[in-house]
Protein backbone atom coordinates (compact mmCIF):
# COMPACT_ATOMS: atom_id res chain seq x y z
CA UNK A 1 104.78 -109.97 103.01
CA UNK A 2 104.42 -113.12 101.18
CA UNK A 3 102.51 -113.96 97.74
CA UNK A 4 101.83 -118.10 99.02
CA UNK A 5 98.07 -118.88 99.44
CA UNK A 6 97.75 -120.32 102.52
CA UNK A 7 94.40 -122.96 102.86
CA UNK A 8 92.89 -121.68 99.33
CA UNK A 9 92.31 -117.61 100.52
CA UNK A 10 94.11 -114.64 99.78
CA UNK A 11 96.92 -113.36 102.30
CA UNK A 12 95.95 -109.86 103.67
CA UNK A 13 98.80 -108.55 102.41
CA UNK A 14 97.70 -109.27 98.30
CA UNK A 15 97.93 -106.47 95.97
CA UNK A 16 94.64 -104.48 95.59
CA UNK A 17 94.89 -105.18 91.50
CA UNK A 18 95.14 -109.04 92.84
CA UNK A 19 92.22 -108.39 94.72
CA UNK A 20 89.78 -106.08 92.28
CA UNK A 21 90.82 -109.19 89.80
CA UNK A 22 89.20 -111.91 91.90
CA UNK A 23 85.98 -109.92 93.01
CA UNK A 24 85.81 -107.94 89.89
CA UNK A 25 82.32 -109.66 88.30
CA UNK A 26 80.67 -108.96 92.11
CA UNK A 27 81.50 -104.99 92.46
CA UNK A 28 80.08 -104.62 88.90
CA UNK A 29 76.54 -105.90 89.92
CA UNK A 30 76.78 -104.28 92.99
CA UNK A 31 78.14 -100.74 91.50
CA UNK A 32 75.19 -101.59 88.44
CA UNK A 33 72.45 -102.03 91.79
CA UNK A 34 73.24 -98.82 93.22
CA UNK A 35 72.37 -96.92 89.84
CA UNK A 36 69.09 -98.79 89.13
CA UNK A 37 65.79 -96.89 91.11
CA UNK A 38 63.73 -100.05 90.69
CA UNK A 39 65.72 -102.36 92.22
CA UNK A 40 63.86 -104.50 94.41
CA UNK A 41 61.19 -104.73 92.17
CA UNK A 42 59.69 -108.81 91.21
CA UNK A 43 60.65 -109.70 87.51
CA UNK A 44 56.70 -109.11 86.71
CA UNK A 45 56.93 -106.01 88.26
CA UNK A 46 59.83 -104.41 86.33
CA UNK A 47 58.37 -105.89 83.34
CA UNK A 48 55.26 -103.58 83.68
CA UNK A 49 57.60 -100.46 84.29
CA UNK A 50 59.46 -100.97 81.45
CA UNK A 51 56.22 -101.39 78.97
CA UNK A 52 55.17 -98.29 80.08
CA UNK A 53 58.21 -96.39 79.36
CA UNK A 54 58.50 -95.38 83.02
CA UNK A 55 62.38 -94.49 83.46
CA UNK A 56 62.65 -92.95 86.74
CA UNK A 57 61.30 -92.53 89.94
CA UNK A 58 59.98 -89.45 89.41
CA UNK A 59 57.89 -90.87 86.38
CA UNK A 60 56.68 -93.58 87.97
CA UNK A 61 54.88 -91.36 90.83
CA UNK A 62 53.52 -89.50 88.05
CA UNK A 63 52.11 -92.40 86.55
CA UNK A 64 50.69 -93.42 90.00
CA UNK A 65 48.99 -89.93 90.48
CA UNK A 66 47.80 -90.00 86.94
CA UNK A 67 46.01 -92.88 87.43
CA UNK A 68 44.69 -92.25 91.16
CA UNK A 69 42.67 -89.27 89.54
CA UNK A 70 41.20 -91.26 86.84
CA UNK A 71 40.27 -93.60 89.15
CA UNK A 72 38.47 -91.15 91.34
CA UNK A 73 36.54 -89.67 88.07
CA UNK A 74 35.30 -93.35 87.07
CA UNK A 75 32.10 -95.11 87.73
CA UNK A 76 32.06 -98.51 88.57
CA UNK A 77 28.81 -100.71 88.63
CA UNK A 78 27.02 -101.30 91.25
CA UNK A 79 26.96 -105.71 91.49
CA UNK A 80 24.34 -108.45 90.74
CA UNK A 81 22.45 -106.91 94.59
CA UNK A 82 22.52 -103.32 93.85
CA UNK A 83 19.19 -101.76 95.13
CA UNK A 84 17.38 -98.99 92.83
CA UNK A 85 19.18 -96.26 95.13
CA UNK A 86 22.69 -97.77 94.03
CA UNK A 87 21.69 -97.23 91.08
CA UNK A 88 20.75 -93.77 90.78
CA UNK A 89 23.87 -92.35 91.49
CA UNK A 90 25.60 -94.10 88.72
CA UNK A 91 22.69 -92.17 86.43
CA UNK A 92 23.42 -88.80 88.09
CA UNK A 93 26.97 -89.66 87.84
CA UNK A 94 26.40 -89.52 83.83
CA UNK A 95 24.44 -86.78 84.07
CA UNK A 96 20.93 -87.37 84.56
CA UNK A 97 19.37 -84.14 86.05
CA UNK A 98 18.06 -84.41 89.73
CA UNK A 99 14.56 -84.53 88.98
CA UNK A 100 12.62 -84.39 85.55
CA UNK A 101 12.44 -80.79 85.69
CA UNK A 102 16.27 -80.38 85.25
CA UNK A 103 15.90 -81.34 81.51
CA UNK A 104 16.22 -78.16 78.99
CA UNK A 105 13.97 -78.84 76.45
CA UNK A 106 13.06 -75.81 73.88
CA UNK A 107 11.48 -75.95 70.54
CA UNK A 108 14.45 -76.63 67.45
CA UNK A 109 15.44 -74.21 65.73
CA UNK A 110 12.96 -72.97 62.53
CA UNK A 111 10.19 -74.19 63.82
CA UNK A 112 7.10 -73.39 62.04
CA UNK A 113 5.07 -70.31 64.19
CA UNK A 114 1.53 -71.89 62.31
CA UNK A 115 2.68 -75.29 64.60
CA UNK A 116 2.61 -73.77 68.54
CA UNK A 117 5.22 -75.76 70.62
CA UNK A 118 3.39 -78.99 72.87
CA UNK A 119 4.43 -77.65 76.56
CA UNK A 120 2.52 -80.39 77.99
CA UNK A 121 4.79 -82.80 75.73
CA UNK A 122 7.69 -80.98 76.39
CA UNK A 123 6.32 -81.74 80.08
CA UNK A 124 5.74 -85.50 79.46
CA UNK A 125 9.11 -86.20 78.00
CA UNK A 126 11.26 -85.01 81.06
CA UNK A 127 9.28 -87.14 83.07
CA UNK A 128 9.87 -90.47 80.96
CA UNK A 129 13.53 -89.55 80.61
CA UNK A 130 13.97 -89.24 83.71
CA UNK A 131 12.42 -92.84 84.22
CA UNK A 132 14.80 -93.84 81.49
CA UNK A 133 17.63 -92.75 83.35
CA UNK A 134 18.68 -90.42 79.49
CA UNK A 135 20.89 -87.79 80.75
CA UNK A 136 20.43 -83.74 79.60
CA UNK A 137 22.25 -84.47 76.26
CA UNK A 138 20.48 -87.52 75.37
CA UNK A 139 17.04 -86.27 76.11
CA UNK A 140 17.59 -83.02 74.18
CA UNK A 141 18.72 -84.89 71.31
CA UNK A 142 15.80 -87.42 71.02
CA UNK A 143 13.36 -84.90 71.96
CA UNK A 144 14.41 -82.52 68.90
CA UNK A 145 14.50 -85.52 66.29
CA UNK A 146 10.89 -85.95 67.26
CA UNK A 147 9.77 -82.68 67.16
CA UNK A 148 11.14 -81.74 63.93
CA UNK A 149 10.36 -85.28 62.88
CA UNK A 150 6.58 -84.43 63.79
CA UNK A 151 6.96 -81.08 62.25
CA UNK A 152 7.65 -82.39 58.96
CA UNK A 153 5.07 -85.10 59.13
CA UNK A 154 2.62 -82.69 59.95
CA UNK A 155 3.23 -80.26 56.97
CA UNK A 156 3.17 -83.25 54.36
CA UNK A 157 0.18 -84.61 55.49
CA UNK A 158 -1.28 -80.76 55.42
CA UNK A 159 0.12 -80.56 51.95
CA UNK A 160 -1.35 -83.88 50.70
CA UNK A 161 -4.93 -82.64 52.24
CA UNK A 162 -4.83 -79.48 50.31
CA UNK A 163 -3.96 -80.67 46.78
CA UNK A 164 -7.05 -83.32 47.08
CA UNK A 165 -8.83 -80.87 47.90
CA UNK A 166 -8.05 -78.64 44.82
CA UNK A 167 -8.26 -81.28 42.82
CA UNK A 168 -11.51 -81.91 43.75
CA UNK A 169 -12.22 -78.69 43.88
CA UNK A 170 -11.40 -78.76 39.99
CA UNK A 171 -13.52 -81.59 39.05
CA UNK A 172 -16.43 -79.73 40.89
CA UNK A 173 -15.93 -76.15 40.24
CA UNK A 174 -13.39 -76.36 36.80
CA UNK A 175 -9.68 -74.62 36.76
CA UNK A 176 -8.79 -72.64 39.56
CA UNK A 177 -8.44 -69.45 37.87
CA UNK A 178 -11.86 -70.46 36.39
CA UNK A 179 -14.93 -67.21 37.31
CA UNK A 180 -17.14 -70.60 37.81
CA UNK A 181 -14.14 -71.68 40.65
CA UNK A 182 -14.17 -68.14 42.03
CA UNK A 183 -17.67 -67.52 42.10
CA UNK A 184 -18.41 -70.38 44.13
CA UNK A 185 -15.29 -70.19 46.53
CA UNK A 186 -17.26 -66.39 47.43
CA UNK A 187 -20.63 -68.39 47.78
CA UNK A 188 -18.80 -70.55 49.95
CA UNK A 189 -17.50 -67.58 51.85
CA UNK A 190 -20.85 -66.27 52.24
CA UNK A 191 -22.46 -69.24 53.34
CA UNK A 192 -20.28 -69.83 56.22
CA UNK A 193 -20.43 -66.37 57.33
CA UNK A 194 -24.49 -66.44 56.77
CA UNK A 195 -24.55 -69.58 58.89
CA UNK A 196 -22.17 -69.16 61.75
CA UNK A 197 -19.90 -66.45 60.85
CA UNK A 198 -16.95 -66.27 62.62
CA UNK A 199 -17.39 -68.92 65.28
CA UNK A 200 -18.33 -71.56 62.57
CA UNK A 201 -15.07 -70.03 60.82
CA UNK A 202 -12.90 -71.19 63.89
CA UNK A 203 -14.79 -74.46 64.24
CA UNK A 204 -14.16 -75.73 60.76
CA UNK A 205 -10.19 -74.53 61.55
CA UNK A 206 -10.19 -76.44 64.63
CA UNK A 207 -11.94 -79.37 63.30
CA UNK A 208 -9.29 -79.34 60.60
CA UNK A 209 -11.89 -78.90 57.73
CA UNK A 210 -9.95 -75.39 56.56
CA UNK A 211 -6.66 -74.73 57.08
CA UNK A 212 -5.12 -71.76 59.81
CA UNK A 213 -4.61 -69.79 56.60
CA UNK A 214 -8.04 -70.33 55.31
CA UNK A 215 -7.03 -72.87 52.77
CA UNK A 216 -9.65 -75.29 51.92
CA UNK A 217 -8.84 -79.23 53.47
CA UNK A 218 -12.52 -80.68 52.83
CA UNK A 219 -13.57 -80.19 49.51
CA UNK A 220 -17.04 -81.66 50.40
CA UNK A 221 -17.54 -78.55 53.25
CA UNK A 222 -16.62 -76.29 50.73
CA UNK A 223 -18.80 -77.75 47.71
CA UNK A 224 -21.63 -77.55 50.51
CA UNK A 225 -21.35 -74.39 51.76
CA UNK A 226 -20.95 -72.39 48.48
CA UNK A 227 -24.65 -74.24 47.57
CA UNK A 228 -25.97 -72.67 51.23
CA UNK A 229 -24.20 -69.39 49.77
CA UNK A 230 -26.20 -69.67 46.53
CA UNK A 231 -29.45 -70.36 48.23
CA UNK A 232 -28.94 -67.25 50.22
CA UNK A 233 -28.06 -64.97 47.57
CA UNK A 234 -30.09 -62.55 46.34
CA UNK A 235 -32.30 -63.49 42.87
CA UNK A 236 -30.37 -62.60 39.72
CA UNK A 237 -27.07 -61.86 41.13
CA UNK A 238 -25.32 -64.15 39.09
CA UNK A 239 -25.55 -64.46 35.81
CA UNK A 240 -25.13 -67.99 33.68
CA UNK A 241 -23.07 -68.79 36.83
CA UNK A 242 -20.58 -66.23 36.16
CA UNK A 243 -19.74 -63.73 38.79
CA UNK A 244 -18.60 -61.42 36.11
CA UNK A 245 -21.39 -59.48 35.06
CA UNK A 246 -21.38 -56.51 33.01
CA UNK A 247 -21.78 -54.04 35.42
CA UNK A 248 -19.02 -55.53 37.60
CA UNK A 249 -17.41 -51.82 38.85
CA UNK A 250 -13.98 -53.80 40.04
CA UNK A 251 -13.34 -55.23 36.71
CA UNK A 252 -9.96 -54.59 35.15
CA UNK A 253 -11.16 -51.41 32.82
CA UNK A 254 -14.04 -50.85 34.19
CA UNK A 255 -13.34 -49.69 37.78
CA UNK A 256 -15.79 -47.39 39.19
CA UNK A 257 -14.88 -46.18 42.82
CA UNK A 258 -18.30 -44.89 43.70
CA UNK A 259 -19.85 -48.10 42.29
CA UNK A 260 -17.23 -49.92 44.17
CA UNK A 261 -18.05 -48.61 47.27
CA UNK A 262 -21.66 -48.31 46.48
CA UNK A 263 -21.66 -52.28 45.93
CA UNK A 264 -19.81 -52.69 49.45
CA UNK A 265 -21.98 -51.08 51.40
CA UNK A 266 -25.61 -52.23 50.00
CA UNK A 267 -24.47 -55.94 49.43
CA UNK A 268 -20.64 -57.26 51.20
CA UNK A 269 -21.21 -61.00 49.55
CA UNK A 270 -21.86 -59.59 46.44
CA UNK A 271 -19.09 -57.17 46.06
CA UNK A 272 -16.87 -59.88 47.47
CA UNK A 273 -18.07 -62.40 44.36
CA UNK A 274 -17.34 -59.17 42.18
CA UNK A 275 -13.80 -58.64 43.64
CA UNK A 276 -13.43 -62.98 43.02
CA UNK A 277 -14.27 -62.74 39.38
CA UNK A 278 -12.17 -59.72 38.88
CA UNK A 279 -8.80 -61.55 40.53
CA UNK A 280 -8.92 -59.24 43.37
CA UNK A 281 -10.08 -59.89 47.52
CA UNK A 282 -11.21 -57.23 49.90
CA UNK A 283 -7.71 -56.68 51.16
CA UNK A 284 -7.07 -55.22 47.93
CA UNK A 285 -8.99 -52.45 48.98
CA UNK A 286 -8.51 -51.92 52.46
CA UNK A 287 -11.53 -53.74 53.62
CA UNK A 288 -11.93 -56.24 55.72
CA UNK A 289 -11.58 -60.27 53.98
């Protein structure tokens, strides 16, 4: 064979060094192709792969599946047109409950037992979240703030009630721990059970004139009553206003059981005055307050 070049191309009979020499730039792309598993792909394409990391094909469907699932678990928005029914299932999608009654609503935890839970609130509030579109969580959360928002309202106000009231109380009846202060907060006593006993009791509670604990919240009611108590009392009971008189069988020192009982028996209001001035209640003794 001959080494000429005949009309500019290589003689079938050239070396295969000769040969690998002139195509040698084209079998390296091609042998550089076959290893790449994106080829094919637009520059844009391959650009996106390799920001992502994605070195294989076994990545890349990885990727894809990834992302079909997180696709299928998103919500999209319903457009500009979306009737009230496209909307709803984008709310129950969030998780709004079915209907109002799907909200679990329960009173917070330490919640006074003197402040009874508001069922028909309770009741009230699923039904406007549920027109809000709030899901379980958010409901729940709002509706506890409140509550123990109320809660604490409510006691401060009770609070503020009861110290004007003692300290009215005061600058009617002198020091708490005063016999004139006791003696009258037992004419008080009497005159509300002399007048309406228990059922006025419950109406003054309810009216919130004295507190569930029998705490006084009006000192007005209280000044009032323990005048009615007076009035009713029986003519020399008291003696220059002072429950404490000398024969007073539940003084400290001077107890007298058989008086005690004696006194109880004949005359309730005025042992109960007697108990007053001598720091003491009814309980004290197993009777009734």
């Amino acid at each position: 064979m001959t080494d000429d070049v005949t009309n500019g191309s290589v003689e079938t009979g050239t070396p295969a060094a000769a040969q690998s020499a002139v195509l040698g730039n084209e079998g390296s792309k091609t042998e550089t192709a076959s290893n790449d598993p994106f080829v094919g792909l637009d520059e844009d394409t391959r650009g996106w792969v390799g920001a992502k990391g994605i070195k294989d094909i076994a990545s890349l469907a990885k990727s894809a599946r990834n992302a079909e699932q997180m696709i299928g678990k998103s919500v999209v928005l319903p457009g500009d047109d979306a009737k009230p029914e496209d909307w709803a299932k984008v709310w129950d999608r969030l998780g709004r409950p079915e209907k109002p009654e799907g909200y679990e609503l329960a009173p917070p935890e330490g919640m006074p037992e003197s402040m009874p839970y508001d069922q028909g609130f309770a009741d009230w509030f699923k039904s406007e979240a549920h027109k809000a579109n709030a899901t379980k969580g958010q409901a729940k959360s709002i509706h506890d703030a409140f509550v123990v928002m109320s809660v604490e309202r409510a006691t401060k106000d009770a609070q503020a009630r009861v110290d004007k009231a003692n300290a009215d109380l005061a600058s009617a009846w002198g020091a708490k721990d005063s016999d004139q202060f006791k003696e009258n907060l037992v004419l008080a006593d009497r005159g509300i059970k002399t007048l309406g006993g228990d059922a006025l009791m419950s109406s003054l509670k309810a009216n919130g004139l004295i507190g569930p604990s029998g705490e006084i919240l009006d000192a007005t009611i209280a000044v009032a009553f323990a005048k009615a108590g007076k009035s009713l009392g029986t003519e020399g009971q008291f003696v220059s206003g002072n429950a404490a008189t000398a024969d007073n069988p539940f003084m400290p020192g001077k107890e007298n059981i058989t008086q005690q009982m004696l006194s109880w028996k004949t005359d309730p209001n005025k042992a109960r005055m007697q108990m007053a001035a001598a720091g003491k209640s009814p309980r004290d003794f197993g009777l009734p307050g």
